[in-house]
Protein backbone atom coordinates (compact mmCIF):
# COMPACT_ATOMS: atom_id res chain seq x y z
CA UNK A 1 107.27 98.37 82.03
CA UNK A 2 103.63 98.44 81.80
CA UNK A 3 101.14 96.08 84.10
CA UNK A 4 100.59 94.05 81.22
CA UNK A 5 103.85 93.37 80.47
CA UNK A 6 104.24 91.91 84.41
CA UNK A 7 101.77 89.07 83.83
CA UNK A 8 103.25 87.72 80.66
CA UNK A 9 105.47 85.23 81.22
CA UNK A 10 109.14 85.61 79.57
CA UNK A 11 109.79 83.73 76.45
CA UNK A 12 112.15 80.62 76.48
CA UNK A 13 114.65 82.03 74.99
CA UNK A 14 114.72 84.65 77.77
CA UNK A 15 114.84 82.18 80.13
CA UNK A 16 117.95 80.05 79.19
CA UNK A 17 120.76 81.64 81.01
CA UNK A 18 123.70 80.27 80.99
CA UNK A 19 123.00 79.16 77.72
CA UNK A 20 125.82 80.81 75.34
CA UNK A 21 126.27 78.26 72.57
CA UNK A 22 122.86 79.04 70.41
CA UNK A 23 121.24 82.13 69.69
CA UNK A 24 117.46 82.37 68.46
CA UNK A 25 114.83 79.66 68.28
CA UNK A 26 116.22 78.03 64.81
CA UNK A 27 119.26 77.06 67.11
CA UNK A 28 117.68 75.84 70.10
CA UNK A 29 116.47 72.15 70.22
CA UNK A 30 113.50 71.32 71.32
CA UNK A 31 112.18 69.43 74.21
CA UNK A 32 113.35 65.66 73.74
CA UNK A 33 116.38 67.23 72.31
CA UNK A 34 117.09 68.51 75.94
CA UNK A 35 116.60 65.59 77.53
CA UNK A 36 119.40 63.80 79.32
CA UNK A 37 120.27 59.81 79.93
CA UNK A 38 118.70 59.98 82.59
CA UNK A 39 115.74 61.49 82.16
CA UNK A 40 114.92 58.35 79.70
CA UNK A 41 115.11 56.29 82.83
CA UNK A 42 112.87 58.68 85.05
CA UNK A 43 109.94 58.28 82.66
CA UNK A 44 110.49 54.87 82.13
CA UNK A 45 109.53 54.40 85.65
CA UNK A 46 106.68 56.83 85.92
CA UNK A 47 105.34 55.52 82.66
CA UNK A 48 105.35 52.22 84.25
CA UNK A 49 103.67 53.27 87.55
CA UNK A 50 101.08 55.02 85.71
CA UNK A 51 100.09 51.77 84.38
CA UNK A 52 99.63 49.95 87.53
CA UNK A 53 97.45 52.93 88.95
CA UNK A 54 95.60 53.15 85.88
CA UNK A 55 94.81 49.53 86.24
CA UNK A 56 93.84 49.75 89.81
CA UNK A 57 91.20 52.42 88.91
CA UNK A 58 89.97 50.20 86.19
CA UNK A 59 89.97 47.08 88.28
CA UNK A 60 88.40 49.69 91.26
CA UNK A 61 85.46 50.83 88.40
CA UNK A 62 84.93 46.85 87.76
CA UNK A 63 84.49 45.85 90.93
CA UNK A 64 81.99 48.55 91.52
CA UNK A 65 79.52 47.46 88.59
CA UNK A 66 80.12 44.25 89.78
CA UNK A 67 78.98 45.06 93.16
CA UNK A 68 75.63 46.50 91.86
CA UNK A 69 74.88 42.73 90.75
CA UNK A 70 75.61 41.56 94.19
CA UNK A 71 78.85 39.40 93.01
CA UNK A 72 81.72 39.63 95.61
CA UNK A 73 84.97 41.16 95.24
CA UNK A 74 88.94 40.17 96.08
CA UNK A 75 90.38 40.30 99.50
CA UNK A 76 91.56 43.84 98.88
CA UNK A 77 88.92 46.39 99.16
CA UNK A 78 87.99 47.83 95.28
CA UNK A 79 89.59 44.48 93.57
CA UNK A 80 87.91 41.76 91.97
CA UNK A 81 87.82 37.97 91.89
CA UNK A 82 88.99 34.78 90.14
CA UNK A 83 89.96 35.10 86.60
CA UNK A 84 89.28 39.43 86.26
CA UNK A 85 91.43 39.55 89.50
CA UNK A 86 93.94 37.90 87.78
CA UNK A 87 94.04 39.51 84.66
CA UNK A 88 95.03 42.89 86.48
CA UNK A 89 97.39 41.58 88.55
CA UNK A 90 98.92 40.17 85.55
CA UNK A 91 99.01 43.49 84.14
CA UNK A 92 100.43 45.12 87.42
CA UNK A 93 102.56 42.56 86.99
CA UNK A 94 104.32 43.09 83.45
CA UNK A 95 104.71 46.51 83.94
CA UNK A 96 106.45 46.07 87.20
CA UNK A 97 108.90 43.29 85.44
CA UNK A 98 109.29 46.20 82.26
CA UNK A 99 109.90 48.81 84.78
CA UNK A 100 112.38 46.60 86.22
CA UNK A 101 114.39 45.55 83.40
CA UNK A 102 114.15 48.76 81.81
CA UNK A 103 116.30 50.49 84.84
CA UNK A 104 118.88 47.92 85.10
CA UNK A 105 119.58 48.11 81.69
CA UNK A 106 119.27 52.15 81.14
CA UNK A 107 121.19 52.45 84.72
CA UNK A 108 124.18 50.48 82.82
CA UNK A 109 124.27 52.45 80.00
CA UNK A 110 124.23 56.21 81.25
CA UNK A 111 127.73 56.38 81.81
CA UNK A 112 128.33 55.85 78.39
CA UNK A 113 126.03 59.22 77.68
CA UNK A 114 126.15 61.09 80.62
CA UNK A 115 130.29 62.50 80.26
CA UNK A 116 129.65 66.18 80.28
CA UNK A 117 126.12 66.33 81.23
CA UNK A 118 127.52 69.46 84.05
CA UNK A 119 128.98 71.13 80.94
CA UNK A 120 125.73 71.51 79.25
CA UNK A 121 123.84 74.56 78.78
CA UNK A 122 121.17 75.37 80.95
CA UNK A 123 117.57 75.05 79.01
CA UNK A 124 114.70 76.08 80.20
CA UNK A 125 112.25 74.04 78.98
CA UNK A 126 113.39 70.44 80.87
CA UNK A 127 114.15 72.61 84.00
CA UNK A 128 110.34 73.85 83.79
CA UNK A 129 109.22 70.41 83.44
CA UNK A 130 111.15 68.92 86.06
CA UNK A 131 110.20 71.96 88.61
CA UNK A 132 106.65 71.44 88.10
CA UNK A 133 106.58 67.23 87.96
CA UNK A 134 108.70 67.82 91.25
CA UNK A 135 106.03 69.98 92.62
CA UNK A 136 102.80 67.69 91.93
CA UNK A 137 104.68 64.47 92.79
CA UNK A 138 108.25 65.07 93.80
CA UNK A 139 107.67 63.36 97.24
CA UNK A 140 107.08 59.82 95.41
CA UNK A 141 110.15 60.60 92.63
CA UNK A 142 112.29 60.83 95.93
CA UNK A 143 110.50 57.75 97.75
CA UNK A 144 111.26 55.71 94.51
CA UNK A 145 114.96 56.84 93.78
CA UNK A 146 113.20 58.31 90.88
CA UNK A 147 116.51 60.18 88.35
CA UNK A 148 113.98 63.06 88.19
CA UNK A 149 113.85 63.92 91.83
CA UNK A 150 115.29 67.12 92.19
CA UNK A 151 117.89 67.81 94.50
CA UNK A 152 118.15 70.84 96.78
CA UNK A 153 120.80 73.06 96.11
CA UNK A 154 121.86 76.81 95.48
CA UNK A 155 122.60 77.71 92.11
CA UNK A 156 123.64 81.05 90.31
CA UNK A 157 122.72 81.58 86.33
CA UNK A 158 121.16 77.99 86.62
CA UNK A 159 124.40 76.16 87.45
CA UNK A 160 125.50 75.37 91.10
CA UNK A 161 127.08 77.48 93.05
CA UNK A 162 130.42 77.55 92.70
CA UNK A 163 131.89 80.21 95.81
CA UNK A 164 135.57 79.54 94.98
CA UNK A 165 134.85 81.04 91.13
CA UNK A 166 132.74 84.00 93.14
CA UNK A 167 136.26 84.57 95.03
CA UNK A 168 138.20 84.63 92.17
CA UNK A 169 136.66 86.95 90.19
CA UNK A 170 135.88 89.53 93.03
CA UNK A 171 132.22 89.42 92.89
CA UNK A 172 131.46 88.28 96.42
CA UNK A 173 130.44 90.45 99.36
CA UNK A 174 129.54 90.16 103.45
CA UNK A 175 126.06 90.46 102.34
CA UNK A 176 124.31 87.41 100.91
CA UNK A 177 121.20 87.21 99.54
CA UNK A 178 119.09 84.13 99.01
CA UNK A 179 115.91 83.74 97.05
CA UNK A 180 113.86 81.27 97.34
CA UNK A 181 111.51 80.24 94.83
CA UNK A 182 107.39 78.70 95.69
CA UNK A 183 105.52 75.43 94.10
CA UNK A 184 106.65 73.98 91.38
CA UNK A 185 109.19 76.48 90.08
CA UNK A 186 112.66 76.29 89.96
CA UNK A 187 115.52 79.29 90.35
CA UNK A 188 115.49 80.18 86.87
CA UNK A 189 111.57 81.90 87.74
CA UNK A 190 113.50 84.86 89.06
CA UNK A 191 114.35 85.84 86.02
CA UNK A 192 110.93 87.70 84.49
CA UNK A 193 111.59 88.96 81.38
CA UNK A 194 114.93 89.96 81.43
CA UNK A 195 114.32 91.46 85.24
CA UNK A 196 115.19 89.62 88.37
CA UNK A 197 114.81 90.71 91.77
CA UNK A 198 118.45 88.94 93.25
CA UNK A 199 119.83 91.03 89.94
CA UNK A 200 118.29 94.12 90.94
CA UNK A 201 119.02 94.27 94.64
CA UNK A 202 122.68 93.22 94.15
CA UNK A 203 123.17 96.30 91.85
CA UNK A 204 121.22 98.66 94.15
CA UNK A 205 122.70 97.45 97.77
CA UNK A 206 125.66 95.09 97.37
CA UNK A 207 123.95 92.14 97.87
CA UNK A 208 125.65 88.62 96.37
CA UNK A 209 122.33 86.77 95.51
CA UNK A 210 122.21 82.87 95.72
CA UNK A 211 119.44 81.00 94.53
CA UNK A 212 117.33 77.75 96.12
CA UNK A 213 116.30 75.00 94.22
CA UNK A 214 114.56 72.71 95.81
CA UNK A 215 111.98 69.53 95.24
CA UNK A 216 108.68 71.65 96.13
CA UNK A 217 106.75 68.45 96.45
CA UNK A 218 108.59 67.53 99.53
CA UNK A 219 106.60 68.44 103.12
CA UNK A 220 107.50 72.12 103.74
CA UNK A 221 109.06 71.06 107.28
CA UNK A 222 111.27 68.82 105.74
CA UNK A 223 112.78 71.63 102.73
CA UNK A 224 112.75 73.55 106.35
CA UNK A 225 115.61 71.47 108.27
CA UNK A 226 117.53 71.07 104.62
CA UNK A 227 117.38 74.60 103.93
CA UNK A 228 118.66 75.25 107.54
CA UNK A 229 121.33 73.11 107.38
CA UNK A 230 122.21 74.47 103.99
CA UNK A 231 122.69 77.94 104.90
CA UNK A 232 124.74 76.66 108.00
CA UNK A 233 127.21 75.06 105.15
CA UNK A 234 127.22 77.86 103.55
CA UNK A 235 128.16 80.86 105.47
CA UNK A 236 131.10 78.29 107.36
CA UNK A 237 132.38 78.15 103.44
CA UNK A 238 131.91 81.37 101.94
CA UNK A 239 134.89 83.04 100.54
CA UNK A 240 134.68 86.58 103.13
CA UNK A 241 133.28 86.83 106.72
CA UNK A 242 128.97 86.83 106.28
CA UNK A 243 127.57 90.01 107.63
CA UNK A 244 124.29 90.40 106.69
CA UNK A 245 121.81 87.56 105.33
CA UNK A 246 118.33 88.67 103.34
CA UNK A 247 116.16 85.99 102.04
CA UNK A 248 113.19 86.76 99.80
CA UNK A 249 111.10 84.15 99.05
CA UNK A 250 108.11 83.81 97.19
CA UNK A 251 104.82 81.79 97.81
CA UNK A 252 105.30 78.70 99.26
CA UNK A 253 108.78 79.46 99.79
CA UNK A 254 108.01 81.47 102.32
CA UNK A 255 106.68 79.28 104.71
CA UNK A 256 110.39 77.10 103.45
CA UNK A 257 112.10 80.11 105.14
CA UNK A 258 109.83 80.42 108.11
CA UNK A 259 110.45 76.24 108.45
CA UNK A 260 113.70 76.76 108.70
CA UNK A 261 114.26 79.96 111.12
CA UNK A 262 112.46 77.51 113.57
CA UNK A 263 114.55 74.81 112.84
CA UNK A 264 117.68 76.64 113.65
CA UNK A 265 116.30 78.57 116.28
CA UNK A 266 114.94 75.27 117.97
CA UNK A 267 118.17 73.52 117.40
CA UNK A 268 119.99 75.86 119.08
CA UNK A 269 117.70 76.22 121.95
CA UNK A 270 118.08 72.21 122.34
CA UNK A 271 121.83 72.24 122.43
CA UNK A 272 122.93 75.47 123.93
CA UNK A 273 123.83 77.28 120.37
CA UNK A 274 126.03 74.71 118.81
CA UNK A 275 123.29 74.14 116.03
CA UNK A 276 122.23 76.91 113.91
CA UNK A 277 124.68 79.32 115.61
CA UNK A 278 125.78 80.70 112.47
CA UNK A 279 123.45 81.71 110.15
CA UNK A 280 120.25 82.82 112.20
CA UNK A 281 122.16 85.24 113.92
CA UNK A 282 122.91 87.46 110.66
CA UNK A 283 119.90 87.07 109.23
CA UNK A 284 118.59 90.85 109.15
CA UNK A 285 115.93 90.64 106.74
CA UNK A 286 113.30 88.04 105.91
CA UNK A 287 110.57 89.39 102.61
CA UNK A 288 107.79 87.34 101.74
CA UNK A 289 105.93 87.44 98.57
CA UNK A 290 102.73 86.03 97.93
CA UNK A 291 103.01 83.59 100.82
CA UNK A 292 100.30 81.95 101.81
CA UNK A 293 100.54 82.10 106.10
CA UNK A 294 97.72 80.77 106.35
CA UNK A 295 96.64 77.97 103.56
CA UNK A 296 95.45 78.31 100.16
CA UNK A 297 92.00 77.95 98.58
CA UNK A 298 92.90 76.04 95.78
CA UNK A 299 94.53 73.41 97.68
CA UNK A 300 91.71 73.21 100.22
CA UNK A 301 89.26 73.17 97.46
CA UNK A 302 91.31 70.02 95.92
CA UNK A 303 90.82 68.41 99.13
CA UNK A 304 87.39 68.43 98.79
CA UNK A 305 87.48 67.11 94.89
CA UNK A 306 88.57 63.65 96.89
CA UNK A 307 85.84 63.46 99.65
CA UNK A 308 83.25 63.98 96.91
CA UNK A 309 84.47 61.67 94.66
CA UNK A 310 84.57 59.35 97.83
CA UNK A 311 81.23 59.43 98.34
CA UNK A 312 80.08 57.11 94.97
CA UNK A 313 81.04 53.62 94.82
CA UNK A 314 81.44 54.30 90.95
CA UNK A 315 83.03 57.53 91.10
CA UNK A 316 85.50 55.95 94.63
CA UNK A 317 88.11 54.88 92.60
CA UNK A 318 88.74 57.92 90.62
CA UNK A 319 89.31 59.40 94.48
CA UNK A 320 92.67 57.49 94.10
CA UNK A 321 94.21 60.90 91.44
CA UNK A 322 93.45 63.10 94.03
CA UNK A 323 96.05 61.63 96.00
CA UNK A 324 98.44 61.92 93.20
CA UNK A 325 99.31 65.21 94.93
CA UNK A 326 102.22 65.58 96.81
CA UNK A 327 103.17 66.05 101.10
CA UNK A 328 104.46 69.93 99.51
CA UNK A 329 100.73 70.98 97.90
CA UNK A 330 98.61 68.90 101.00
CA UNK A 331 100.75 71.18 103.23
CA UNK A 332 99.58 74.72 101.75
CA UNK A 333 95.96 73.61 102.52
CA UNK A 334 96.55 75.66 106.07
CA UNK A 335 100.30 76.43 105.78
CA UNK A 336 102.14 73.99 107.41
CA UNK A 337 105.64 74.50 108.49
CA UNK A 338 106.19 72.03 111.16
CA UNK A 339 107.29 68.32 111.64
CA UNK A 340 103.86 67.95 113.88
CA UNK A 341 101.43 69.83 111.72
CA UNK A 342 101.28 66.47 109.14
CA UNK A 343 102.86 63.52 111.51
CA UNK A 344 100.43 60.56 112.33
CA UNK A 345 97.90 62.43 110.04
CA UNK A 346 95.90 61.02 107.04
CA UNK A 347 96.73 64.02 105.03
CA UNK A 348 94.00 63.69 102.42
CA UNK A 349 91.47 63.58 105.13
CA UNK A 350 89.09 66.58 105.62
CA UNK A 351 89.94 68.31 109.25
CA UNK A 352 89.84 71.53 110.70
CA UNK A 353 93.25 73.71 111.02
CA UNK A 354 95.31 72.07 113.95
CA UNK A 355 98.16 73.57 113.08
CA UNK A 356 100.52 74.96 115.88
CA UNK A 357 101.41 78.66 115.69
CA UNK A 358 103.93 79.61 114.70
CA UNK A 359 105.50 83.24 114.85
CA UNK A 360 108.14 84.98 112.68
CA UNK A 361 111.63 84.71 113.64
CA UNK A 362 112.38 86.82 116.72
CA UNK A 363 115.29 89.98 115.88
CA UNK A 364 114.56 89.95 111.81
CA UNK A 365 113.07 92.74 110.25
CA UNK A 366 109.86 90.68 108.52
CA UNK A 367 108.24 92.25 105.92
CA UNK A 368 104.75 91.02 103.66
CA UNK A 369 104.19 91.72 99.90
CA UNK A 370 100.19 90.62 98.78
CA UNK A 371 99.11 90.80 95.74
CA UNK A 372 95.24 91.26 94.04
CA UNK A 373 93.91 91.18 90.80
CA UNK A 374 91.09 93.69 91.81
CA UNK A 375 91.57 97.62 91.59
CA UNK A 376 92.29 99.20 94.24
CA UNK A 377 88.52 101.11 93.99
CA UNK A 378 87.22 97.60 94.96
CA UNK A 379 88.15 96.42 98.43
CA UNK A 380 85.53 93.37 98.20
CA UNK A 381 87.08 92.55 95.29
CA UNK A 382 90.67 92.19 97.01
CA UNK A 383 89.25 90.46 99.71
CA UNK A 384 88.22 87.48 97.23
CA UNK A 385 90.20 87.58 94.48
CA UNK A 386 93.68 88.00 95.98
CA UNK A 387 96.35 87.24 93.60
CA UNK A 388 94.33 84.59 91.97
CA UNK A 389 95.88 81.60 94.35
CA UNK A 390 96.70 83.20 97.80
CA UNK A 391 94.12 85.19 99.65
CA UNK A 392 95.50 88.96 100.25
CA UNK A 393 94.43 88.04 104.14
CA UNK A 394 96.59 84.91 104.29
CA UNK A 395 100.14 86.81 102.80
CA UNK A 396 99.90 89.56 105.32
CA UNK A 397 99.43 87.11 108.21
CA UNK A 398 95.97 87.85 108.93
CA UNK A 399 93.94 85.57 110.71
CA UNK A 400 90.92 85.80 112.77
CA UNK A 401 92.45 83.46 115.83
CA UNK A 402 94.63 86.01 117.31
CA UNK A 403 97.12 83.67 118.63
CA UNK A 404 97.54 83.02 114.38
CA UNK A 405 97.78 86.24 113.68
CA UNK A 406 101.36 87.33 112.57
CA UNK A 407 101.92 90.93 113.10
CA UNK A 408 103.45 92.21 110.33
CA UNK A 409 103.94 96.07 110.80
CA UNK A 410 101.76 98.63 108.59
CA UNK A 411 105.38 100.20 107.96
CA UNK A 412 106.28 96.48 106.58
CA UNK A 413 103.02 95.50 104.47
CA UNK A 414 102.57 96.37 101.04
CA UNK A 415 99.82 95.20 98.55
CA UNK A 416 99.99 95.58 95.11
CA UNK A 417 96.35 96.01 92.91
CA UNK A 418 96.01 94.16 89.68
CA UNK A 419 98.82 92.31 90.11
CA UNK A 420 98.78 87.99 89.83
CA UNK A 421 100.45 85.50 91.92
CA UNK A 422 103.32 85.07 89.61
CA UNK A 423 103.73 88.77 88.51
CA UNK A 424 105.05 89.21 91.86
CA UNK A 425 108.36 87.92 90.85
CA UNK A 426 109.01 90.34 87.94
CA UNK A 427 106.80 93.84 89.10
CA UNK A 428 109.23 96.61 89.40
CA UNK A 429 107.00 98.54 91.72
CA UNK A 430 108.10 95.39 93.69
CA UNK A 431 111.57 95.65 93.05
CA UNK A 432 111.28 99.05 94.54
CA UNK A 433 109.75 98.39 97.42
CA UNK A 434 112.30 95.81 97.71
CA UNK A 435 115.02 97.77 97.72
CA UNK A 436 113.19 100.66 99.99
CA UNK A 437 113.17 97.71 102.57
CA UNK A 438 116.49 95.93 102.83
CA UNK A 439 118.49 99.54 102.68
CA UNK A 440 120.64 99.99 105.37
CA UNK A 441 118.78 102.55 107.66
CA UNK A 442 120.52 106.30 107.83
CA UNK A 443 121.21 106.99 111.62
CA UNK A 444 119.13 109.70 112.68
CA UNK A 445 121.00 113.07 113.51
């Protein structure tokens, strides 16, 4: 497949596996025609708590013009008085009472519309949606009891895993193989245009692939513990003995899978291997793609969109959409993968990296895949372009504190020129290297 073919990203229709009841785009509905009971609910509520934030940066822009006139303001800071002051809390108000109403009565009324929603075919479209509302504001969809939140899980073909079915039909090995996918993407992103790297590997080395998805807007630490407690679940119920675990993992997934080697590694440190005991032993191989080790510009650079709008009474309010962004994106500003990187911390406030190092899991073959939009004639270039989100420096580790830096091997770095931060997950020079990797090693004569 040529380069250019890599950065395109696959059709819908080449997307919808699992999806064997419609063929071509005459026969597949739309958006809204994918949508389940409820989803009506979900954006019901966000509609609702748009309002009251739109009317708080309203009421915020008010107060400031009213400032420059030297008339006071409410009791709250960026809220007005008397009968303006009331006339947005009356709005807050109403929408709070709509919201309100609108999920008791929806909540009643989904079981009447939701028999066979598991039977359904997997579409594309509303799982692309969901992945990527989940990534810019999952963390307040699960602080509401928002329908939307997504909830982590591993998944096969876009349906959940279902290991007895694997046992049945003879497809399952000792060697399991789970990707895990970055920001506001969903397992269905493995599959690039008909190519997917879980596929691939599974044809070329045995591997049984399982997928993560997972609510990207959570903090990273936090997907961390679930992820480690989910792999503990699932080698104690998979059909055959495990004897070899591989994750690959792309961009912020990654640091996901570093999260939760510590977690399991730390938990069974605390209480003498009964935690964890299970699956961080077999884990043999651990790829990342595209992770950024060490923060991301663009998230950094968002950070700074909110102290500069901070710095204008008029322009203040408008600060409150930069915190729109959830614990999961504020976390790739250095790369957090800790409980106490973002604890007792103002996360939208600008300070230097305090983050505790952390290295890669002891006894696993670790290996880094960077990516650059630059030729290869243009080592400036690579330096600051990287893939177009995640420096080339930050996925191999590379950091100028050397108790940061995280050693990756020469042997186990690769970098791949003119090649974007998505086109990682469907490269076949990738898939290659992949499988060069995570092949059993020949003893030597």
């Amino acid at each position: 497949m040529p380069p250019s073919d890599h950065r395109k990203s696959p059709s819908p229709a080449g997307r919808e596996r699992g999806d064997t009841g419609a063929s071509g785009d005459a026969a597949r509905p739309g958006l809204l025609g994918q949508l389940r009971p409820s989803d009506l609910r979900g954006v019901a509520r966000l509609a609702a708590q748009a309002t009251v934030r739109v009317s708080r940066v309203a009421e915020g822009v008010h107060q400031a013009v009213l400032g420059t006139m030297g008339l006071p303001g409410g009791d709250q800071p960026a809220s007005t008085r008397g009968l303006t002051g009331l006339v947005y809390q009356s709005v807050r108000g109403v929408a709070n009472l709509v919201d309100a109403g609108l999920q008791a009565g929806l909540a009643r009324l989904e079981p009447f519309f939701s028999a066979g929603d598991d039977l359904q075919p997997v579409r594309w479209e509303r799982e692309a949606v969901l992945a990527a509302l989940n990534g810019v504001m999952g963390d307040r969809l699960e602080l509401d009891g928002n329908p939307l939140c997504t909830r982590m899980g591993l998944y096969q073909r876009g349906l959940p895993l279902d290991t007895q079915a694997l046992a049945d039909a003879g497809t399952v090995s000792g060697k399991l193989l789970v990707m895990v996918h970055g920001l506001c993407m969903n397992d269905l992103y493995w599959n690039q245009g008909g190519h997917d790297h879980g596929a691939f590997l599974s044809r070329e080395l045995g591997y049984t692939p399982v997928y993560l998805r997972y609510n990207t807007g959570l903090h990273i630490s936090v997907n961390g513990a679930a992820l480690s407690d989910g792999l503990e679940a699932l080698v104690a119920s998979w059909p055959v003995a495990v004897t070899d675990i591989a994750i690959v993992a792309h961009s912020m997934g990654g640091l996901v899978a570093r999260s939760a080697c510590h977690h399991a590694a730390n938990a069974s440190r605390q209480d003498g291997g009964k935690t964890g005991g299970r699956w961080l032993p077999l884990l043999r191989h651990l790829v990342f793609l595209g992770t950024p080790h060490h923060g991301a510009p663009l998230e950094r650079a968002g950070q700074w969109v909110h102290v500069l709008l901070g710095r204008s009474s008029y322009s203040r309010p408008f600060a409150q959409l930069a915190r729109l962004r959830s614990a999961g994106i504020t976390d790739l500003r250095y790369g957090f993968v800790l409980d106490a990187d973002w604890q007792g911390r103002d996360r939208f406030r600008k300070e230097p990296d305090r983050r505790t190092p952390v290295p890669l899991p002891a006894g696993v073959a670790c290996y880094a895949v960077a990516a650059t939009l630059s030729p290869q004639r243009s080592p400036a270039a690579r330096v600051l372009l990287g893939d177009g989100l995640v420096p080339v420096r930050s996925a191999l580790g590379v950091h100028d504190d050397p108790a940061r830096v995280l050693g990756f091997s020469k042997s186990r770095q690769a970098v791949f020129y003119q090649l974007g931060h998505v086109a990682l997950l469907g490269d076949a020079r990738v898939a290659r290297q992949l499988a060069r990797w995570l092949a059993p090693r020949r003893p030597k004569a």
